[in-house]
Protein backbone atom coordinates (compact mmCIF):
# COMPACT_ATOMS: atom_id res chain seq x y z
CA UNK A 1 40.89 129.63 25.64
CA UNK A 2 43.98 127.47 25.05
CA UNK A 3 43.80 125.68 28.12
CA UNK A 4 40.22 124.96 26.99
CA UNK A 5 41.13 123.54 23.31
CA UNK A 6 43.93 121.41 25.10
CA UNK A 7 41.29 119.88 27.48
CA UNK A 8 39.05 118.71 24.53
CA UNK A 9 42.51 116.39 23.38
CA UNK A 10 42.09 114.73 27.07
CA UNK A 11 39.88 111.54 27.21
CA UNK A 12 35.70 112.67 27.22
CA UNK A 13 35.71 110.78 30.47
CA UNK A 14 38.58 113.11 32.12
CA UNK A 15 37.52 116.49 30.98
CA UNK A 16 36.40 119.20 33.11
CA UNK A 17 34.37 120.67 30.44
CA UNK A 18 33.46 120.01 26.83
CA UNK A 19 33.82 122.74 24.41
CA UNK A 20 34.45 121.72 20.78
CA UNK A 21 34.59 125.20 18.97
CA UNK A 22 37.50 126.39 21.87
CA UNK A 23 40.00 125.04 19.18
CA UNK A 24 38.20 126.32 16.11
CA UNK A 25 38.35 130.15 17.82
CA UNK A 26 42.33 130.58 17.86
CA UNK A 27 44.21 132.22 15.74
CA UNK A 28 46.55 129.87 13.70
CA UNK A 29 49.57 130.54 16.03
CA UNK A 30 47.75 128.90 18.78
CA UNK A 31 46.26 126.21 17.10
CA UNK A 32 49.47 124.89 15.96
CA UNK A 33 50.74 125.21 20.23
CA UNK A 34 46.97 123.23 20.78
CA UNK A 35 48.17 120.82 17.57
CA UNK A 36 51.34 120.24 19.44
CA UNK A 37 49.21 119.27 22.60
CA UNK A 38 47.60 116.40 21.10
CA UNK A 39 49.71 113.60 23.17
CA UNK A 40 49.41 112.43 26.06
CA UNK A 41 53.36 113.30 26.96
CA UNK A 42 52.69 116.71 25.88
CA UNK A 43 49.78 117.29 27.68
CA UNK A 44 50.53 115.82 30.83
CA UNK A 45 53.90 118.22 30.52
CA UNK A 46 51.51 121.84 30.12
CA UNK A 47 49.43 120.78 33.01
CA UNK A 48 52.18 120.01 35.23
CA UNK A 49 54.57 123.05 34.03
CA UNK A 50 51.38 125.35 34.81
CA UNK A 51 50.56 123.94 37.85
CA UNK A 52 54.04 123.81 39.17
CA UNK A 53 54.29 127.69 37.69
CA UNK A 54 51.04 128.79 39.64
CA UNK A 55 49.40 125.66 41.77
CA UNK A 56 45.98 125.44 41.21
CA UNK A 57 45.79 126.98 38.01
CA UNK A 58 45.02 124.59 35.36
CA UNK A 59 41.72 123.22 37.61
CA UNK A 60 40.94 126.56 38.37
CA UNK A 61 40.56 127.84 35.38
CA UNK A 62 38.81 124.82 34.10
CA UNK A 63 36.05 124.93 36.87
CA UNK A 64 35.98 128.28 36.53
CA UNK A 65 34.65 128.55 32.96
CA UNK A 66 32.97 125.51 33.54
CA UNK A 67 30.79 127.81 36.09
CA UNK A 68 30.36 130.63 33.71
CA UNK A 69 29.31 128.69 30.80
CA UNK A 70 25.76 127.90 31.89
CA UNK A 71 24.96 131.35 33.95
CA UNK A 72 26.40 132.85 30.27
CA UNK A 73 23.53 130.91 28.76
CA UNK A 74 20.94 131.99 30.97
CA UNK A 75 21.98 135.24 31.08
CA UNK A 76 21.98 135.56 27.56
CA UNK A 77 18.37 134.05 27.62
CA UNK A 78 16.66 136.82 29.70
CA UNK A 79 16.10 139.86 27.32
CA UNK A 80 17.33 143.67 28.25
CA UNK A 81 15.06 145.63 30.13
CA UNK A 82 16.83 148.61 30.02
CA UNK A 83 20.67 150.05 29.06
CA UNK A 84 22.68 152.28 31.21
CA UNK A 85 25.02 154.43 29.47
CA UNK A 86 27.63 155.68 32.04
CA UNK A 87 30.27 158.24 31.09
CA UNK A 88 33.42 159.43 32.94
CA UNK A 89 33.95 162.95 33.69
């Protein structure tokens, strides 16, 4: 969720997805990190320390939620048919 709240301090235009309450969710520990995201310098920084870390990552992740958020939606639109309760023996 971090990398989330640090793409809403990105231009509107150059976010992968918009999610205004990603900040709001952290604990206060995190949303000082986030806080200390805000410029540019900074930001620019995180994505290229975790993409040189693990290439691919910071998109990834991005496009990734960016694919659950709607199907989350619509699967939490459809109501429960029926619950399955399994239990390991």
């Amino acid at each position: 969720m971090v990398t989330v709240a640090i793409e809403q301090h990105f231009p509107r235009d150059q976010r992968i997805i918009d999610y205004d309450l990603a900040y709001q969710i952290l604990p206060f520990g995190m949303r000082t990190f986030v806080w200390l995201m805000r410029p540019e310098a900074a930001r620019d920084w995180m994505v290229r320390a975790s993409e040189k870390a693990i290439p691919g990552i910071w998109g990834g992740m991005m496009c990734r939620k960016r694919y659950i958020a709607p199907t989350g939606r619509e699967l939490a639109s459809t109501p429960i048919e029926r619950m399955v309760h399994a239990e390991k023996r």
